[in-house]
PDB file of N, CA and C in Angstrom:
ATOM      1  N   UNK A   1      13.059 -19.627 -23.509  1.00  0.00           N
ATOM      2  CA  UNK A   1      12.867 -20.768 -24.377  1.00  0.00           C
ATOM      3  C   UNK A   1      14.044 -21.723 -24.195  1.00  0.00           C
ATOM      4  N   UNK A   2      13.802 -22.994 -24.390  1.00  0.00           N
ATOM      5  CA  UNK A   2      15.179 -24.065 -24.001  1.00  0.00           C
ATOM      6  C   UNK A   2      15.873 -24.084 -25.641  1.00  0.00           C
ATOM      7  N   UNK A   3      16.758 -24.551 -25.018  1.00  0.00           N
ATOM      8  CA  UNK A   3      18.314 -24.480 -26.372  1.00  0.00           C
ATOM      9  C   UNK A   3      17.708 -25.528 -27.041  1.00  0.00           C
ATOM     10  N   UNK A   4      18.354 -25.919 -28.380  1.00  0.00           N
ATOM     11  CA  UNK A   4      17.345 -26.770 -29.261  1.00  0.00           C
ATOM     12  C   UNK A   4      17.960 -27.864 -28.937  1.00  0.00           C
ATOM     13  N   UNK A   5      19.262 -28.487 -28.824  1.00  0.00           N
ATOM     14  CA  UNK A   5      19.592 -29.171 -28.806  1.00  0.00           C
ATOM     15  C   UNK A   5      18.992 -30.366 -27.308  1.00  0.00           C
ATOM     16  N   UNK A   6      18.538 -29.681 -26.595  1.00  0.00           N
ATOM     17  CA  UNK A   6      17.154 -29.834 -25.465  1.00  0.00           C
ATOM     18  C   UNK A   6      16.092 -30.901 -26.091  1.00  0.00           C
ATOM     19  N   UNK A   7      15.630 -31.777 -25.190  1.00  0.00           N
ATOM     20  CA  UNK A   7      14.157 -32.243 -25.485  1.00  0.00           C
ATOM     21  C   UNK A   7      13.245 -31.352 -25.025  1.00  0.00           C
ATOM     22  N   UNK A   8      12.046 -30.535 -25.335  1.00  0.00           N
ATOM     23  CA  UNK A   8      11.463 -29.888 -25.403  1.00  0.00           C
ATOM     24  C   UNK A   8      10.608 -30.870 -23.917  1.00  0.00           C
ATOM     25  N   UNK A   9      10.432 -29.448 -23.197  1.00  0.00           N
ATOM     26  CA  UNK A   9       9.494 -30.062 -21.450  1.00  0.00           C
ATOM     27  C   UNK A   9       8.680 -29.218 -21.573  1.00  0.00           C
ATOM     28  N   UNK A  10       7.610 -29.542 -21.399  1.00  0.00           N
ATOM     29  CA  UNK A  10       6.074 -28.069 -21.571  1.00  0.00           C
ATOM     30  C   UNK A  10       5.925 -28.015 -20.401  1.00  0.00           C
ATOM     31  N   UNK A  11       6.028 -28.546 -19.296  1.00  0.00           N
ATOM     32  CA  UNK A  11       6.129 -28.246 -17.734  1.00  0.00           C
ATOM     33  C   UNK A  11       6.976 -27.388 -17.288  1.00  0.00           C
ATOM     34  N   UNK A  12       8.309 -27.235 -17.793  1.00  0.00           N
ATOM     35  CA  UNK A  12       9.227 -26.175 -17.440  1.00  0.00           C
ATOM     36  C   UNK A  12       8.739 -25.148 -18.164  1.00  0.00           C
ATOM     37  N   UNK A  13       8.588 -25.448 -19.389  1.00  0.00           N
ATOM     38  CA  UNK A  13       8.120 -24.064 -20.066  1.00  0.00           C
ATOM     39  C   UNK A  13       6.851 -23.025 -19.683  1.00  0.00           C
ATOM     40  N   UNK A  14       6.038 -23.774 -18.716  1.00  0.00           N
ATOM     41  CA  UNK A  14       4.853 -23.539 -18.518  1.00  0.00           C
ATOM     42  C   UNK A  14       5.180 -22.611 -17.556  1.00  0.00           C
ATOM     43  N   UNK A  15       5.768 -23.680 -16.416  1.00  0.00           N
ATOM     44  CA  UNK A  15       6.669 -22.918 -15.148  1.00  0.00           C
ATOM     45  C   UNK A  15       7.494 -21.749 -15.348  1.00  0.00           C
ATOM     46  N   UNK A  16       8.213 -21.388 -16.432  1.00  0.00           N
ATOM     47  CA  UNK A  16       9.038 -20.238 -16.515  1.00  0.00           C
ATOM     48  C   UNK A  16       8.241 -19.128 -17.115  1.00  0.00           C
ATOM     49  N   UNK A  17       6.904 -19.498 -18.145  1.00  0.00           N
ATOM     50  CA  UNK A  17       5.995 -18.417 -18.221  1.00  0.00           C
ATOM     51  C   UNK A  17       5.263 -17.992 -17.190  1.00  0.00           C
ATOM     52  N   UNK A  18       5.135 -18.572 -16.155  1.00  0.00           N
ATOM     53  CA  UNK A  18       4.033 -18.316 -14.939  1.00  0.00           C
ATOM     54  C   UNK A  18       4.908 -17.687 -14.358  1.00  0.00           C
ATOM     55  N   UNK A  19       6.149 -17.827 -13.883  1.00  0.00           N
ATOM     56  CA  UNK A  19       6.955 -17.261 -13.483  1.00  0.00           C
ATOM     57  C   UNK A  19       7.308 -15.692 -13.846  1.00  0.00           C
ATOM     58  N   UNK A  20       7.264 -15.820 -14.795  1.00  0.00           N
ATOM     59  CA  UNK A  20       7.293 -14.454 -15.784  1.00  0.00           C
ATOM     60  C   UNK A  20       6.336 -13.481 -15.634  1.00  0.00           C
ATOM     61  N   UNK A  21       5.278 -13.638 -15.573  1.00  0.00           N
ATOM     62  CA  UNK A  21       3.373 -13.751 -15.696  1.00  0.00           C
ATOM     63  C   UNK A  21       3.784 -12.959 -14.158  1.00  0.00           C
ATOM     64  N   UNK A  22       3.730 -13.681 -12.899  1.00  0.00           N
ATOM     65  CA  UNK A  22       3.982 -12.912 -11.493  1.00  0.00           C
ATOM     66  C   UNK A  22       5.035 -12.233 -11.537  1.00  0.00           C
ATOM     67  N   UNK A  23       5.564 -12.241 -12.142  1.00  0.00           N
ATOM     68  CA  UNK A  23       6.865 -10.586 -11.783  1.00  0.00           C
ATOM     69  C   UNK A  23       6.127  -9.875 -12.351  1.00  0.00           C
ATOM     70  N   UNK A  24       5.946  -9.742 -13.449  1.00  0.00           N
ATOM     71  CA  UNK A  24       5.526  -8.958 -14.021  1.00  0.00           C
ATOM     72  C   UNK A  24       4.499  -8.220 -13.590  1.00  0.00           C
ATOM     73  N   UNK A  25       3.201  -9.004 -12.427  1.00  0.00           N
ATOM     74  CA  UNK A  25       2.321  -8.348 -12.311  1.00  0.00           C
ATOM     75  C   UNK A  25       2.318  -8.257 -10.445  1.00  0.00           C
ATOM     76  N   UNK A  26       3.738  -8.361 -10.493  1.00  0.00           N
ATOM     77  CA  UNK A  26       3.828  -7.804  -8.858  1.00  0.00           C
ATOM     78  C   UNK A  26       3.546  -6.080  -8.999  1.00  0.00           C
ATOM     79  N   UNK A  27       3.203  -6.168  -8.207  1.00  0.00           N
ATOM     80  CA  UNK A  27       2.922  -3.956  -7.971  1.00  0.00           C
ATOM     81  C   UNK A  27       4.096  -3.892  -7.480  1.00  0.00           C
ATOM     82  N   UNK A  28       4.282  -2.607  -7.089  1.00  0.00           N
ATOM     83  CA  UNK A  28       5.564  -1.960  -6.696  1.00  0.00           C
ATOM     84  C   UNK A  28       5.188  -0.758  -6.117  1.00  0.00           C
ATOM     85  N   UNK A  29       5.717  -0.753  -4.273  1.00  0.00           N
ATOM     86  CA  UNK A  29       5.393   0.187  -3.646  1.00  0.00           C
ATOM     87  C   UNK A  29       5.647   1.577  -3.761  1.00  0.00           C
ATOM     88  N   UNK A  30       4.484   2.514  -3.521  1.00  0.00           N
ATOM     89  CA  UNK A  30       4.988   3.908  -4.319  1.00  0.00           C
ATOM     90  C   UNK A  30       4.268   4.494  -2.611  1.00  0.00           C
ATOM     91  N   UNK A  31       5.772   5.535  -2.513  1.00  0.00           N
ATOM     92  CA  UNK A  31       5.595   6.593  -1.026  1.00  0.00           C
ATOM     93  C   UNK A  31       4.648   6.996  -1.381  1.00  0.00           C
ATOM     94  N   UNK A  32       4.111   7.122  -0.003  1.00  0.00           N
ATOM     95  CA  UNK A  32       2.690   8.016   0.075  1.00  0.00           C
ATOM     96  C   UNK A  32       3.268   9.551   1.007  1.00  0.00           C
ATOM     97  N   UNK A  33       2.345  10.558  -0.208  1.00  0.00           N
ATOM     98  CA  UNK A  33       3.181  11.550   0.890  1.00  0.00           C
ATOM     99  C   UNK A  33       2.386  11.695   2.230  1.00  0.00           C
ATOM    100  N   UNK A  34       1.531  10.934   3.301  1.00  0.00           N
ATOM    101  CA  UNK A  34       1.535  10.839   4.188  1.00  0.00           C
ATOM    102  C   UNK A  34       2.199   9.868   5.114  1.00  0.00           C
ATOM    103  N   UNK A  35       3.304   8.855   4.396  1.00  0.00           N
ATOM    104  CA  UNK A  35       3.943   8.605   5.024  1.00  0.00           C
ATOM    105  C   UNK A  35       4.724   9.491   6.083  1.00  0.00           C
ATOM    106  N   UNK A  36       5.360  10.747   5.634  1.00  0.00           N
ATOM    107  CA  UNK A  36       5.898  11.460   6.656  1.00  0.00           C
ATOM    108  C   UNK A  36       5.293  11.616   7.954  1.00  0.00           C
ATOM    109  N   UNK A  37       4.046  11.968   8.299  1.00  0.00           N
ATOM    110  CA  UNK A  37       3.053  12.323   9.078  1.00  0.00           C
ATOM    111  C   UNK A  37       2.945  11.075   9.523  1.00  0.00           C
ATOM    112  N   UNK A  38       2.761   9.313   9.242  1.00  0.00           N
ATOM    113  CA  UNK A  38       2.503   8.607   9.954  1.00  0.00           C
ATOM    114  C   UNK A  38       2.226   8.349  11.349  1.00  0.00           C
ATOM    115  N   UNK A  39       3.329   8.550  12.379  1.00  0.00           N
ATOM    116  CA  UNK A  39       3.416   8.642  13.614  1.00  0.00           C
ATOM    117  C   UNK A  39       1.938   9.609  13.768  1.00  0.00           C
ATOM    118  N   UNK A  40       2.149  10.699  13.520  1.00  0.00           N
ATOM    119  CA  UNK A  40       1.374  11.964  14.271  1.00  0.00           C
ATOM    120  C   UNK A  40      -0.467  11.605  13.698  1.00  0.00           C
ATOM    121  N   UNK A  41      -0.548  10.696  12.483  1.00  0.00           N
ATOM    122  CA  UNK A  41      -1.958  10.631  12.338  1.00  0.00           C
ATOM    123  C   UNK A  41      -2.265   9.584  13.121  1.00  0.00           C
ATOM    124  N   UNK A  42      -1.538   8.230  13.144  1.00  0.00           N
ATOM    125  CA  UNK A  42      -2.240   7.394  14.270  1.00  0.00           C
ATOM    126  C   UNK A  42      -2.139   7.573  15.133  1.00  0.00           C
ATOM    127  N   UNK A  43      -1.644   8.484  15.883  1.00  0.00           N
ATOM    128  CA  UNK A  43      -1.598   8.809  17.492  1.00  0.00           C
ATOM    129  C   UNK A  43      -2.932   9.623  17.644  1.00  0.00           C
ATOM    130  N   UNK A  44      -3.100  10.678  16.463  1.00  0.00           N
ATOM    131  CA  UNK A  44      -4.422  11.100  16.496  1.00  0.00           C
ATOM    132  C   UNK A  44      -5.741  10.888  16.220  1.00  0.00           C
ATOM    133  N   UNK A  45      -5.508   9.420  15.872  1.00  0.00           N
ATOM    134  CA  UNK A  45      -6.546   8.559  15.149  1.00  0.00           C
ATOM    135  C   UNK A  45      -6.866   7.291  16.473  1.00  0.00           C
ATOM    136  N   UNK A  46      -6.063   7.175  16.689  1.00  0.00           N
ATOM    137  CA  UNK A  46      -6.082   6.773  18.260  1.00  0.00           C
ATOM    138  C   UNK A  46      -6.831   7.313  19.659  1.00  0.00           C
ATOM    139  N   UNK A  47      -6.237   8.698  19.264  1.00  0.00           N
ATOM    140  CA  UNK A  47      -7.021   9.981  20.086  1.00  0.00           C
ATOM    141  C   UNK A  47      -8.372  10.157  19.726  1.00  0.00           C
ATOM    142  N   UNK A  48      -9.204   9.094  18.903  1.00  0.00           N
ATOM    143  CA  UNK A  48     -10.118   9.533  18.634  1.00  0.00           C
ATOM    144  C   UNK A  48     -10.513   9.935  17.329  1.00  0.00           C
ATOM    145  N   UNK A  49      -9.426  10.699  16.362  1.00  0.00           N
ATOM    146  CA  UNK A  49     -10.187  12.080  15.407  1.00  0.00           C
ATOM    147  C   UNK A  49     -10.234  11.090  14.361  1.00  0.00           C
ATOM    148  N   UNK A  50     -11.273  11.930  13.983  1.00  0.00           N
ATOM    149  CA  UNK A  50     -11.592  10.955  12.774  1.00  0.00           C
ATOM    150  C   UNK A  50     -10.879  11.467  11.400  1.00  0.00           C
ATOM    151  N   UNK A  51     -11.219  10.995  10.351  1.00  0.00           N
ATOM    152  CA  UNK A  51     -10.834  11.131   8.979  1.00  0.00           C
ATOM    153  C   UNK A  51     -10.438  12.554   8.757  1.00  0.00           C
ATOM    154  N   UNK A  52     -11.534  13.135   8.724  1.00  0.00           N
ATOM    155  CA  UNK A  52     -12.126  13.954   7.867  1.00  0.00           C
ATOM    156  C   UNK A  52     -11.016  15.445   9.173  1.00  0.00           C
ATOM    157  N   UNK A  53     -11.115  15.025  10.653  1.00  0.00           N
ATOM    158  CA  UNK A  53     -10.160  15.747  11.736  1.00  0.00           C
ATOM    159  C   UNK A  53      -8.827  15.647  11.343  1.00  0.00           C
ATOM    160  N   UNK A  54      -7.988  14.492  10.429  1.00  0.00           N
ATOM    161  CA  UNK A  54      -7.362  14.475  10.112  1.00  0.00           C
ATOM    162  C   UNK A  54      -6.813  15.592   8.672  1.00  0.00           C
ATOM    163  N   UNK A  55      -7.427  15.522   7.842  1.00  0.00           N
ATOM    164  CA  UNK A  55      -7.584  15.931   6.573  1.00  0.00           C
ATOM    165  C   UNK A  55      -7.410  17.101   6.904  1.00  0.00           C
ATOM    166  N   UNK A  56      -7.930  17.914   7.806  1.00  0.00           N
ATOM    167  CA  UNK A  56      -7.937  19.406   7.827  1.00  0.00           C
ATOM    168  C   UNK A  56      -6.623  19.564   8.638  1.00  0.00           C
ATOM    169  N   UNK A  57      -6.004  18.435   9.524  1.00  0.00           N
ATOM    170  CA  UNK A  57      -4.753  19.259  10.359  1.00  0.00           C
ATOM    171  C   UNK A  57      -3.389  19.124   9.356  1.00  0.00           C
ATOM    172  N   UNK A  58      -3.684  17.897   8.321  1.00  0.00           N
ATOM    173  CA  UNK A  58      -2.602  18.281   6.926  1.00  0.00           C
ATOM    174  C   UNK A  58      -3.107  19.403   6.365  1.00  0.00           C
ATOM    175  N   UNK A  59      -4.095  19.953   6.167  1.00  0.00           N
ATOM    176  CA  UNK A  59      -4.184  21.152   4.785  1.00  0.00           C
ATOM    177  C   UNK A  59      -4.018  22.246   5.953  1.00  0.00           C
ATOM    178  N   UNK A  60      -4.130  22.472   7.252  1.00  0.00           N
ATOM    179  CA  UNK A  60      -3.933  23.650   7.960  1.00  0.00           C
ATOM    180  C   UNK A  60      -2.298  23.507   8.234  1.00  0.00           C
ATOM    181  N   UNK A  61      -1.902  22.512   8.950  1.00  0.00           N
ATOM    182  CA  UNK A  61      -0.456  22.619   9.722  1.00  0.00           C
ATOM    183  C   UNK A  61       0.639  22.299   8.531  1.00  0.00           C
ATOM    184  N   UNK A  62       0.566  21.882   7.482  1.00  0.00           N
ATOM    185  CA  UNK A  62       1.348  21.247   6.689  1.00  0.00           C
ATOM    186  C   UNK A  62       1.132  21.216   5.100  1.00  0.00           C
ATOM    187  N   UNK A  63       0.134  21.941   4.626  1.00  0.00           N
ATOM    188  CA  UNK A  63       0.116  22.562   3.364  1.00  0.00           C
ATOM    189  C   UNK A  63      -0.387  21.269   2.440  1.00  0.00           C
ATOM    190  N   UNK A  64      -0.947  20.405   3.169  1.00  0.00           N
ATOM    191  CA  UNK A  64      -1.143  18.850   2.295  1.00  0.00           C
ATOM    192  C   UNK A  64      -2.054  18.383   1.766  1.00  0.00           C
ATOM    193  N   UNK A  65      -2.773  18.833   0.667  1.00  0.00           N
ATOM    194  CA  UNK A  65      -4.270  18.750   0.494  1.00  0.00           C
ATOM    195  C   UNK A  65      -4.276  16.830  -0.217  1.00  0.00           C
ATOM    196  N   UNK A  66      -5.347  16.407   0.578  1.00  0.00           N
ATOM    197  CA  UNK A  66      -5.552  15.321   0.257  1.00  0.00           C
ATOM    198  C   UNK A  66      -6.665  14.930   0.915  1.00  0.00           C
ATOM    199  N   UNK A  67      -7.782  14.064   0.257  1.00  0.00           N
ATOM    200  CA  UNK A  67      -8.834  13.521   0.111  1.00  0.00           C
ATOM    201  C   UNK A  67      -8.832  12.950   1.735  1.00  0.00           C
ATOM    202  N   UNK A  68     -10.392  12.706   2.195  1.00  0.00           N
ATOM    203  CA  UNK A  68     -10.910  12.019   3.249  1.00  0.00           C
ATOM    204  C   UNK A  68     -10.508  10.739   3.075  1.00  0.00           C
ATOM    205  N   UNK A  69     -11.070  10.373   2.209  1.00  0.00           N
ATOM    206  CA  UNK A  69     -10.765   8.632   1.610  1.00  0.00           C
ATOM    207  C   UNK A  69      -9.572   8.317   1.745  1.00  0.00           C
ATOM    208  N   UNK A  70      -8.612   9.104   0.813  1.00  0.00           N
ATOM    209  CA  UNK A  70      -7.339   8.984   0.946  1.00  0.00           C
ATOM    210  C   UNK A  70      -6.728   8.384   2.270  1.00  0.00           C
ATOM    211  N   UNK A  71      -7.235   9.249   2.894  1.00  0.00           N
ATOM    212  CA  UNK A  71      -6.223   8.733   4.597  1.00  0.00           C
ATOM    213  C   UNK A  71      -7.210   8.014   5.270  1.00  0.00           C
ATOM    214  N   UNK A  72      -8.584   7.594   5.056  1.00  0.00           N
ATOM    215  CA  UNK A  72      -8.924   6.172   5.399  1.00  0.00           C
ATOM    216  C   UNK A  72      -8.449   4.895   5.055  1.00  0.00           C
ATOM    217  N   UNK A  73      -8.099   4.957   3.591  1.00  0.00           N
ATOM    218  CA  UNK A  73      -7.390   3.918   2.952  1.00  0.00           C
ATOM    219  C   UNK A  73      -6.019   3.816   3.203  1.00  0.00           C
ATOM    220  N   UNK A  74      -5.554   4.830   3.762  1.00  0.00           N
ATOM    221  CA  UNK A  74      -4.239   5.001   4.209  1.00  0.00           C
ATOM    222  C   UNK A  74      -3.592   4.600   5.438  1.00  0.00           C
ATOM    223  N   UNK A  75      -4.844   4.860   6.553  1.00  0.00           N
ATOM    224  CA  UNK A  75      -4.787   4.237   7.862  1.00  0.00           C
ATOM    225  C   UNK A  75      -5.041   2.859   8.012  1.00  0.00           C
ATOM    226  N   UNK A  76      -5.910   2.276   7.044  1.00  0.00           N
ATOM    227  CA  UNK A  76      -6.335   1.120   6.869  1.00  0.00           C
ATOM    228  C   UNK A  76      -5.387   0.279   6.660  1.00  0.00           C
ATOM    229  N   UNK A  77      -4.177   0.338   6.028  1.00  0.00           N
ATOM    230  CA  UNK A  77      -3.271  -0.495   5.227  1.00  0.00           C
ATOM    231  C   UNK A  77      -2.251  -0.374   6.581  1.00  0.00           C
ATOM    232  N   UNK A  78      -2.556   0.134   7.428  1.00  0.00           N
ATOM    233  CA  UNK A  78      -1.067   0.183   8.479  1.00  0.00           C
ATOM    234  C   UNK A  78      -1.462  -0.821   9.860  1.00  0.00           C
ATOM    235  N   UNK A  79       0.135  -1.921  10.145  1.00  0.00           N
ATOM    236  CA  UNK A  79      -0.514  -2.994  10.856  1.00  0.00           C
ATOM    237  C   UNK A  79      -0.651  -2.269  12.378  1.00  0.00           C
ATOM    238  N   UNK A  80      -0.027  -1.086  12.299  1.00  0.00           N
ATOM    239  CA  UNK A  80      -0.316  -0.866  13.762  1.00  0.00           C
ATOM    240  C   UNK A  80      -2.109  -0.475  14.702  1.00  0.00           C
ATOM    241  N   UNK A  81      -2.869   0.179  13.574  1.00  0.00           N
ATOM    242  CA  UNK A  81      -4.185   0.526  13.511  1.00  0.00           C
ATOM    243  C   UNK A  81      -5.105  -1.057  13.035  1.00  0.00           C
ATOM    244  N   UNK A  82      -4.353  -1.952  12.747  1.00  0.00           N
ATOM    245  CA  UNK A  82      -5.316  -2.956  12.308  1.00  0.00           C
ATOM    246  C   UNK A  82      -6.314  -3.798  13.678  1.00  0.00           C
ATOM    247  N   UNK A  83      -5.550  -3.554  14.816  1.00  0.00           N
ATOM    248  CA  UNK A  83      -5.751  -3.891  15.964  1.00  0.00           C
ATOM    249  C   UNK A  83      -7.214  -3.111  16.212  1.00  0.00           C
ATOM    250  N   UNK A  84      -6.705  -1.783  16.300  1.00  0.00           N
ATOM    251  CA  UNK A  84      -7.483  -0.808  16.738  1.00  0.00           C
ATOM    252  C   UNK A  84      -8.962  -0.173  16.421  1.00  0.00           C
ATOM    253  N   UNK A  85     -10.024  -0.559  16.759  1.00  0.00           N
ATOM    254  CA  UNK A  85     -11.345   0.187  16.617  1.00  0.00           C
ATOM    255  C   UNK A  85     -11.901   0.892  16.727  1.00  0.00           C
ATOM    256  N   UNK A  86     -12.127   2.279  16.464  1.00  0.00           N
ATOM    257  CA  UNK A  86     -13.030   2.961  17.104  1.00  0.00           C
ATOM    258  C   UNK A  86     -14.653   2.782  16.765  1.00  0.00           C
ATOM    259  N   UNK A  87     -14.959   2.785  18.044  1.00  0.00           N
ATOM    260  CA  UNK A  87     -16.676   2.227  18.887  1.00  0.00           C
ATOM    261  C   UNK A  87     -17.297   3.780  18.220  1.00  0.00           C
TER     262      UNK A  87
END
């Protein structure tokens, strides 16, 4: 709020609530525990395997139970695979 002795500006004021308004509703990045694995799933996602080939070599080699979806949405968000299609 401006000091009183201020002429009152509803444009700044507007501006410092909007301002306020986007911090506030910035997200904030939270580790994924397949970040560790990164490297080794797109190389194998590359190789071909799909989702679901993935999913089982975390819950067999690495104790990591986590959803199919999960690491679709997971591969999805990474710029190195954004290139990449599998036909």
């Amino acid at each position: 709020m401006t000091k009183n002795h201020e002429t009152f500006n509803a444009q700044i004021e507007v501006e410092q609530i909007r301002a306020r308004r986007t911090e506030a509703r910035r997200k904030l990045y939270r580790k994924s525990r397949l970040d560790k694995y990164r490297a080794e799933l797109v190389a194998m996602k590359r190789a071909g395997a799909s989702c679901a080939d993935l999913v089982e070599w975390l819950r067999l080699l690495h104790r990591c139970k986590v959803n199919r979806s999960s690491v679709d949405r997971y591969l999805k968000k990474l710029p190195e695979l954004s290139l990449f299609k599998v036909d």
